[in-house]
C-alpha atoms as a PDB file:
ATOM      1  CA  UNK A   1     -41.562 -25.629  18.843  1.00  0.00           C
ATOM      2  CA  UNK A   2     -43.964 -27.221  16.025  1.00  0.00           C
ATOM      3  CA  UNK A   3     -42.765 -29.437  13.675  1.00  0.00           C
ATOM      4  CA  UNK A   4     -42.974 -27.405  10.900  1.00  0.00           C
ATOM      5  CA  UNK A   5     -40.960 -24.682  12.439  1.00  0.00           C
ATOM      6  CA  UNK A   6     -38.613 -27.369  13.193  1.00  0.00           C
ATOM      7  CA  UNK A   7     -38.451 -28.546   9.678  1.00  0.00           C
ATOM      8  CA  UNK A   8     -38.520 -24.555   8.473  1.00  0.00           C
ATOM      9  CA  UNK A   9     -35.450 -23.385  10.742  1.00  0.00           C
ATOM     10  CA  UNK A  10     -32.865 -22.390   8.621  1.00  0.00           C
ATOM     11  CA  UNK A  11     -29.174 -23.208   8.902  1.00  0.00           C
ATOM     12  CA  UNK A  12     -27.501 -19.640   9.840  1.00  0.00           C
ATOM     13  CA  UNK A  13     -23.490 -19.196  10.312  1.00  0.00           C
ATOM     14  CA  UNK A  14     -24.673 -16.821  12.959  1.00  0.00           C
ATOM     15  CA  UNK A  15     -27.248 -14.595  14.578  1.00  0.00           C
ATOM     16  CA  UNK A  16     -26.856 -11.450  16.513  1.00  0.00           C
ATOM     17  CA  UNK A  17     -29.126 -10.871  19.426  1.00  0.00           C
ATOM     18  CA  UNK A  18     -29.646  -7.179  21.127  1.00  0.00           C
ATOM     19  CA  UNK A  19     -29.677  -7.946  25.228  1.00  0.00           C
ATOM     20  CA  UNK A  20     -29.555  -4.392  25.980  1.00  0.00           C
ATOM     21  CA  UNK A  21     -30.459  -1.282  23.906  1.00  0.00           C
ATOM     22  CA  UNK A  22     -29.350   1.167  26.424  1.00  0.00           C
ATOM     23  CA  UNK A  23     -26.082   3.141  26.198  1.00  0.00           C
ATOM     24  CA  UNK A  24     -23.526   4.610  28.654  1.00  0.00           C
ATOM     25  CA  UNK A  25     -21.774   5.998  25.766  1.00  0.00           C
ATOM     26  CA  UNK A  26     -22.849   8.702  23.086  1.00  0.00           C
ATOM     27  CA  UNK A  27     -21.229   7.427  19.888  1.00  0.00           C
ATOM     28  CA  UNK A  28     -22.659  10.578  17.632  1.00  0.00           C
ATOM     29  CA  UNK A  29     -23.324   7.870  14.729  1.00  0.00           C
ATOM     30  CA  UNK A  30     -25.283   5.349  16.668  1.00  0.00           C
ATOM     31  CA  UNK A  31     -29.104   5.413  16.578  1.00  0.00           C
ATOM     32  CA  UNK A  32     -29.171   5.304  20.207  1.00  0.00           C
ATOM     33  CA  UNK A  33     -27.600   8.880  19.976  1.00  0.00           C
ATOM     34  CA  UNK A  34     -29.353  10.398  17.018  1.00  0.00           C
ATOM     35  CA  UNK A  35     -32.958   9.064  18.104  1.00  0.00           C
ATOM     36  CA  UNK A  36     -32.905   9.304  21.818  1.00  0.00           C
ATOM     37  CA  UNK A  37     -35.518  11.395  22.213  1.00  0.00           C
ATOM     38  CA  UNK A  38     -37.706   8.800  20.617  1.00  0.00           C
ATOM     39  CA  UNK A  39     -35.269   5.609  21.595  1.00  0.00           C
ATOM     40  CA  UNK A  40     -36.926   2.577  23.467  1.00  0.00           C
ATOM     41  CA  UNK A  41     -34.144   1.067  24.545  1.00  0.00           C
ATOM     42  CA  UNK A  42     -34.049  -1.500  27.012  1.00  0.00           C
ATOM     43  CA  UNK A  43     -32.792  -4.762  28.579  1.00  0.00           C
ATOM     44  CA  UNK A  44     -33.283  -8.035  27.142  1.00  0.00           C
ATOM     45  CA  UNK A  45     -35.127 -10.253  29.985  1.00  0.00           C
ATOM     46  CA  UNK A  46     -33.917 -14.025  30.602  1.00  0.00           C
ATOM     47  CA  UNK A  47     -37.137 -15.079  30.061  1.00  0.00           C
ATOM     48  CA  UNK A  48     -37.285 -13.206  26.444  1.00  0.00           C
ATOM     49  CA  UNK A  49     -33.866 -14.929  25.615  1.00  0.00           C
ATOM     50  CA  UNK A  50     -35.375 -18.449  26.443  1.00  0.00           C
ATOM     51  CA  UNK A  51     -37.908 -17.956  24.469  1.00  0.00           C
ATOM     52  CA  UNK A  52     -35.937 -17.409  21.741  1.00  0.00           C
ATOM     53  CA  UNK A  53     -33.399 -20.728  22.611  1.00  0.00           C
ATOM     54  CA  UNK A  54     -35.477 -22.909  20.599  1.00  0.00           C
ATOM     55  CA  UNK A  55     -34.819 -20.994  17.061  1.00  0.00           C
ATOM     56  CA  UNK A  56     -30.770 -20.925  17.790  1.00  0.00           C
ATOM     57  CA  UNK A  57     -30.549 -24.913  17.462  1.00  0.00           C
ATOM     58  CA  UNK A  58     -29.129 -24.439  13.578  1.00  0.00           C
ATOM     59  CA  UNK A  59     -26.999 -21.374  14.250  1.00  0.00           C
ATOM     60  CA  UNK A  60     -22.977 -21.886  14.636  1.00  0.00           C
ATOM     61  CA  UNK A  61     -22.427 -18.858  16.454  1.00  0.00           C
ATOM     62  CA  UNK A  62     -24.945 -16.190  18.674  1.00  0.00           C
ATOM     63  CA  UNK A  63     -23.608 -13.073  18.879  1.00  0.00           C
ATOM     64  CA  UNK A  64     -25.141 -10.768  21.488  1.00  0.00           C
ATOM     65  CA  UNK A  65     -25.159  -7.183  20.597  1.00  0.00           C
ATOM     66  CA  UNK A  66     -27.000  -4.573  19.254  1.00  0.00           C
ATOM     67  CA  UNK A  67     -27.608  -0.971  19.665  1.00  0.00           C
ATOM     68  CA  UNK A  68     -26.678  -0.545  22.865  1.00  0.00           C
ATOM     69  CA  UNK A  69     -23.867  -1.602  25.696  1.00  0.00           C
ATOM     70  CA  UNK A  70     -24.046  -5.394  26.716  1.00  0.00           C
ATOM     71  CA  UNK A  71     -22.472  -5.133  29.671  1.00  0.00           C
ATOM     72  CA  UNK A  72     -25.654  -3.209  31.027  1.00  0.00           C
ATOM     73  CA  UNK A  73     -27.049  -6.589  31.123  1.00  0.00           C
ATOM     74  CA  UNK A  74     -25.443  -9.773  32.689  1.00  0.00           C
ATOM     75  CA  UNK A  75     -24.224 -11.270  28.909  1.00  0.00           C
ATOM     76  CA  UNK A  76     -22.339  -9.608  26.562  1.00  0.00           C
ATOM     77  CA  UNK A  77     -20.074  -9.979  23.583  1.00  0.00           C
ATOM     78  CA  UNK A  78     -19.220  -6.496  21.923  1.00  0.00           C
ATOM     79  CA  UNK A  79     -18.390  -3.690  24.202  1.00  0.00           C
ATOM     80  CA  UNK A  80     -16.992   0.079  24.257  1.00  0.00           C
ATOM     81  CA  UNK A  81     -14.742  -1.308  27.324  1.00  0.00           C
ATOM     82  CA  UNK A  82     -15.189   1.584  29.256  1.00  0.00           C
ATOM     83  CA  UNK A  83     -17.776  -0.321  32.179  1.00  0.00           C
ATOM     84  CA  UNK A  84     -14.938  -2.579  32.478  1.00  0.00           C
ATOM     85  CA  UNK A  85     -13.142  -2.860  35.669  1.00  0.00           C
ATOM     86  CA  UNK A  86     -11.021  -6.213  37.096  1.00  0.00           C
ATOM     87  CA  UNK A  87     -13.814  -7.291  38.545  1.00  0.00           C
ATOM     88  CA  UNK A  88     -16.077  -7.662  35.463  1.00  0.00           C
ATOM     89  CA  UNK A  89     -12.956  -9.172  33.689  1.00  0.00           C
ATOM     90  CA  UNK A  90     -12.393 -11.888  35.890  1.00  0.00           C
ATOM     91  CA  UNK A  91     -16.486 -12.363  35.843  1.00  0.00           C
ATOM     92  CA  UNK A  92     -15.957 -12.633  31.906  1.00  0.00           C
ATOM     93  CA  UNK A  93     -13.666 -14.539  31.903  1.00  0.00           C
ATOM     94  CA  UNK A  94     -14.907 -17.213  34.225  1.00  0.00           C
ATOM     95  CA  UNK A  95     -18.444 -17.444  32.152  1.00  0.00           C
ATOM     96  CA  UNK A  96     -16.449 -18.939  29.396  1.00  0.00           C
ATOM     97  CA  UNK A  97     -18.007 -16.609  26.716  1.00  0.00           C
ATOM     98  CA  UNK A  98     -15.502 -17.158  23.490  1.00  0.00           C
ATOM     99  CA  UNK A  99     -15.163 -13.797  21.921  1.00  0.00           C
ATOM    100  CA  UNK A 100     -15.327 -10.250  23.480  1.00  0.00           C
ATOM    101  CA  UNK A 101     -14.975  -7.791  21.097  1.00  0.00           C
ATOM    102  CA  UNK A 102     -14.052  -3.995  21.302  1.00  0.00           C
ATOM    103  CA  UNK A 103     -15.740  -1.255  19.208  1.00  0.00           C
ATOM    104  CA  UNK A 104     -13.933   1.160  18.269  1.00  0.00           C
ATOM    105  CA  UNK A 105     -13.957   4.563  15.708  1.00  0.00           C
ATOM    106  CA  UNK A 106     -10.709   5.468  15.183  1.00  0.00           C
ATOM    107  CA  UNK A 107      -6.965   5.513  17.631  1.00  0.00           C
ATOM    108  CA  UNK A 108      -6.920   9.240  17.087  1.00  0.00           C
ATOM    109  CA  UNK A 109     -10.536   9.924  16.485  1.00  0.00           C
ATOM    110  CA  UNK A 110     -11.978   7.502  18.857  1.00  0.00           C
ATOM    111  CA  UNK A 111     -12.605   9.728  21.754  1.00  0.00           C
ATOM    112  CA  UNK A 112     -14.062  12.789  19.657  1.00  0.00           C
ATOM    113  CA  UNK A 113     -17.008  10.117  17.599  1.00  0.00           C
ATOM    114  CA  UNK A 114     -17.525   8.330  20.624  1.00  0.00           C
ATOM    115  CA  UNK A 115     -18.544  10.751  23.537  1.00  0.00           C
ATOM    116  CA  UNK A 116     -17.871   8.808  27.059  1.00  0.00           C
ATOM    117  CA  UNK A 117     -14.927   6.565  25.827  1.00  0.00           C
ATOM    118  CA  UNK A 118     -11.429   7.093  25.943  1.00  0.00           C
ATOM    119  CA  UNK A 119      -9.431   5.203  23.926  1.00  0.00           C
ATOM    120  CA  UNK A 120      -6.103   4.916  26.297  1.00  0.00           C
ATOM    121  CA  UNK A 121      -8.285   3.844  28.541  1.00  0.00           C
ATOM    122  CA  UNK A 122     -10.059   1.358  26.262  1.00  0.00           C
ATOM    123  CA  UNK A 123      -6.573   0.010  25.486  1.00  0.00           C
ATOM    124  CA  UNK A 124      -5.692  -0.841  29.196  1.00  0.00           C
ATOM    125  CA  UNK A 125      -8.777  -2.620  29.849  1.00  0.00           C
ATOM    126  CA  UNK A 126      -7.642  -4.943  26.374  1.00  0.00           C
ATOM    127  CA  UNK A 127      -3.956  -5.546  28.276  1.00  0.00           C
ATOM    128  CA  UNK A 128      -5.616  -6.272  31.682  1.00  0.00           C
ATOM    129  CA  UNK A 129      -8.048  -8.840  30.211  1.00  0.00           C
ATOM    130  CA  UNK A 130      -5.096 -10.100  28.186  1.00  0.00           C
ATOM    131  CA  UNK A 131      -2.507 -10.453  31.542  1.00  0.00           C
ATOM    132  CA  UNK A 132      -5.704 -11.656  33.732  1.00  0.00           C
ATOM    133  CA  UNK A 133      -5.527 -14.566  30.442  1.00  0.00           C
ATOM    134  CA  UNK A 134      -2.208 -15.227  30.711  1.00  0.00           C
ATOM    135  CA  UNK A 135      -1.724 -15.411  34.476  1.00  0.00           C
ATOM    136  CA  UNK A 136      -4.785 -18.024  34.533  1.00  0.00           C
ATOM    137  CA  UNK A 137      -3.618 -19.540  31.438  1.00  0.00           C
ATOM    138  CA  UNK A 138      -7.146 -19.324  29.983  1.00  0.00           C
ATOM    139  CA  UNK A 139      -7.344 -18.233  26.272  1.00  0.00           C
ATOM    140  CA  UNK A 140     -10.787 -17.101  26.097  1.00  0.00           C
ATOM    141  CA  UNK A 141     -12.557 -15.000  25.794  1.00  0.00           C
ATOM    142  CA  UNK A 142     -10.502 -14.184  22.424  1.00  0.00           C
ATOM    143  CA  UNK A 143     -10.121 -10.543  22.145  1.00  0.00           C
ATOM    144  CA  UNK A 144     -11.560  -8.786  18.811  1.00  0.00           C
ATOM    145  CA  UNK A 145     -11.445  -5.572  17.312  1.00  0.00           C
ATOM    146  CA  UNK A 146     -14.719  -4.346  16.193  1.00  0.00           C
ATOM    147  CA  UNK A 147     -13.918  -0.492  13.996  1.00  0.00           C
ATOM    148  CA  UNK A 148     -16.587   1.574  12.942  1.00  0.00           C
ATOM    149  CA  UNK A 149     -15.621   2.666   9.398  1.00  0.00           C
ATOM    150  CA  UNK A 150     -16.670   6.494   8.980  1.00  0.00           C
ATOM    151  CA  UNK A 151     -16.314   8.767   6.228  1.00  0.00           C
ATOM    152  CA  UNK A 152     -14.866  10.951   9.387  1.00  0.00           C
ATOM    153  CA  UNK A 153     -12.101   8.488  10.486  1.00  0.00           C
ATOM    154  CA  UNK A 154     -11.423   6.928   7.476  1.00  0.00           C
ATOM    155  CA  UNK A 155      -7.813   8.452   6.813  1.00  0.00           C
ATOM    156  CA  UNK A 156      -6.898   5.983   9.823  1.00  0.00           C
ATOM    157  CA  UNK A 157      -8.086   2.830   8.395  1.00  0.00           C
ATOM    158  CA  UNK A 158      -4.538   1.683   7.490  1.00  0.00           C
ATOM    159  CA  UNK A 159      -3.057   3.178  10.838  1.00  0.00           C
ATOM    160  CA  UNK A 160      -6.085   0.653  13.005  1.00  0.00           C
ATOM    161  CA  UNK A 161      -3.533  -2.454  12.743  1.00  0.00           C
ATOM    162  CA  UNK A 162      -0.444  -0.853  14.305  1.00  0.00           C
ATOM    163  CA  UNK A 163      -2.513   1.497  16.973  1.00  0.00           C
ATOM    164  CA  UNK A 164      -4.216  -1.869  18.308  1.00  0.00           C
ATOM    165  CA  UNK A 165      -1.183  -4.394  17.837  1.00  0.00           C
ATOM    166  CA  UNK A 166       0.232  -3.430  21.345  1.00  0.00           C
ATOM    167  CA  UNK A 167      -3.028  -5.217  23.331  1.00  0.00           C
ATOM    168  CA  UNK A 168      -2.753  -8.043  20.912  1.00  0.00           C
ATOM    169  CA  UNK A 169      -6.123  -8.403  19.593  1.00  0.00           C
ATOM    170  CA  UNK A 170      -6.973 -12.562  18.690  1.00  0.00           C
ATOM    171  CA  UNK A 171      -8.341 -11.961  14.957  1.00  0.00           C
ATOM    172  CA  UNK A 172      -8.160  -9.999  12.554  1.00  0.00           C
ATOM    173  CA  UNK A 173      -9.906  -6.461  12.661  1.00  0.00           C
ATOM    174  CA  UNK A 174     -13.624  -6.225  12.021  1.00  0.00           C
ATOM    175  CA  UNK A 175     -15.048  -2.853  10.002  1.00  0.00           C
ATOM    176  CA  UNK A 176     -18.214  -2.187  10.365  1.00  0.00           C
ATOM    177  CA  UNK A 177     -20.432   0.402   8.941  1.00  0.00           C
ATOM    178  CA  UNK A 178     -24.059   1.711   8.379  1.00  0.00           C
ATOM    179  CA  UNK A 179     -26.248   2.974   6.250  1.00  0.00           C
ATOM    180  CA  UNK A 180     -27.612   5.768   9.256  1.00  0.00           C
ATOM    181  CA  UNK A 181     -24.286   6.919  10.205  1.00  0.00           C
ATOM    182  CA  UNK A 182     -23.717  10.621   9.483  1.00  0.00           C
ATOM    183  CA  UNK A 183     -20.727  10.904   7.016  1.00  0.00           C
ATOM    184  CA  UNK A 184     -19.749  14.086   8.699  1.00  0.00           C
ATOM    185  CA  UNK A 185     -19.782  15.771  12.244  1.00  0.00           C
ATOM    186  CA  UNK A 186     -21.054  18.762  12.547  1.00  0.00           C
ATOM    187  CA  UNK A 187     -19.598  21.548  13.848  1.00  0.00           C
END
């Protein structure tokens, strides 16, 4: 890196990195969905992250998502759980990433928005990680909630605490939403 970029580098609380932009889901709000036709999605290379290693120096936290599922590459932080399988826990657990979060659209409407994920299931793959945890007395990764806020599943914004509270999430709930999201499925 130049000195000037050096010099130039910003101090950022974080960054988020895409490592893959393919999907085994079909969320019906997600570009991946709505464009795939036309979607170039694809894994982020090692040698594409290291070249990017340099700029992260000034960044407290890199957060690798995106567009797509993580945990079609080797790294991952945010996930729709369902690739998960004991395996891949312990595996997540033993790289010593801090944070995995879960996306999720809804307790009741989860399953309808996001084509390919159940949310029962999504739920026991959130207790095994958290009894895999406890039996190895590890506390990370720390488990987060990450709720896609839709004009469709909004009614259940209030119920998200008490529907996720049984697997114990490690932080408060994080709502996200987009400008490219359809407000409304069609029929």
């Amino acid at each position: 890196m130049k000195l000037i970029e050096k010099i130039m580098m910003p101090h950022l609380d974080w960054i988020q990195i895409e490592v893959s932009g393919l999907c085994n889901a079909s969320c019906f709000y997600c570009p991946n969905t709505l464009y795939r036709k036309n979607w170039n999605g694809r894994i982020l290379t090692l040698n594409e992250f290291m070249q990017i290693v340099p700029y992260l120096k000034k960044v407290k936290l890199l957060h690798l998502q995106g567009w797509g599922e993580p945990f079609l590459n080797k790294v991952g932080t945010t996930t729709n759980g369902m690739l998960l399988k004991e395996s891949q826990i312990e595996k997540i657990i033993e790289s010593k990433i801090d944070i995995i979060a879960f996306s999720l659209a809804g307790i009741n409407k989860n399953d309808e928005l996001r084509a390919g994920t159940k949310i029962e299931k999504i739920l026991d793959i959130i207790n095994d990680l958290n009894k895999i945890k406890t039996r190895k007395k590890i506390f990370n990764p720390k488990i987060h909630i990450a709720y896609m806020l839709l004009k469709s599943n909004f009614y259940e914004f209030e119920e998200i605490p008490d529907g996720v509270a049984p697997v114990k999430p490690d932080t408060p709930l994080t709502y996200s939403a987009s400008s490219c999201i359809p407000l409304v499925i069609s029929s």
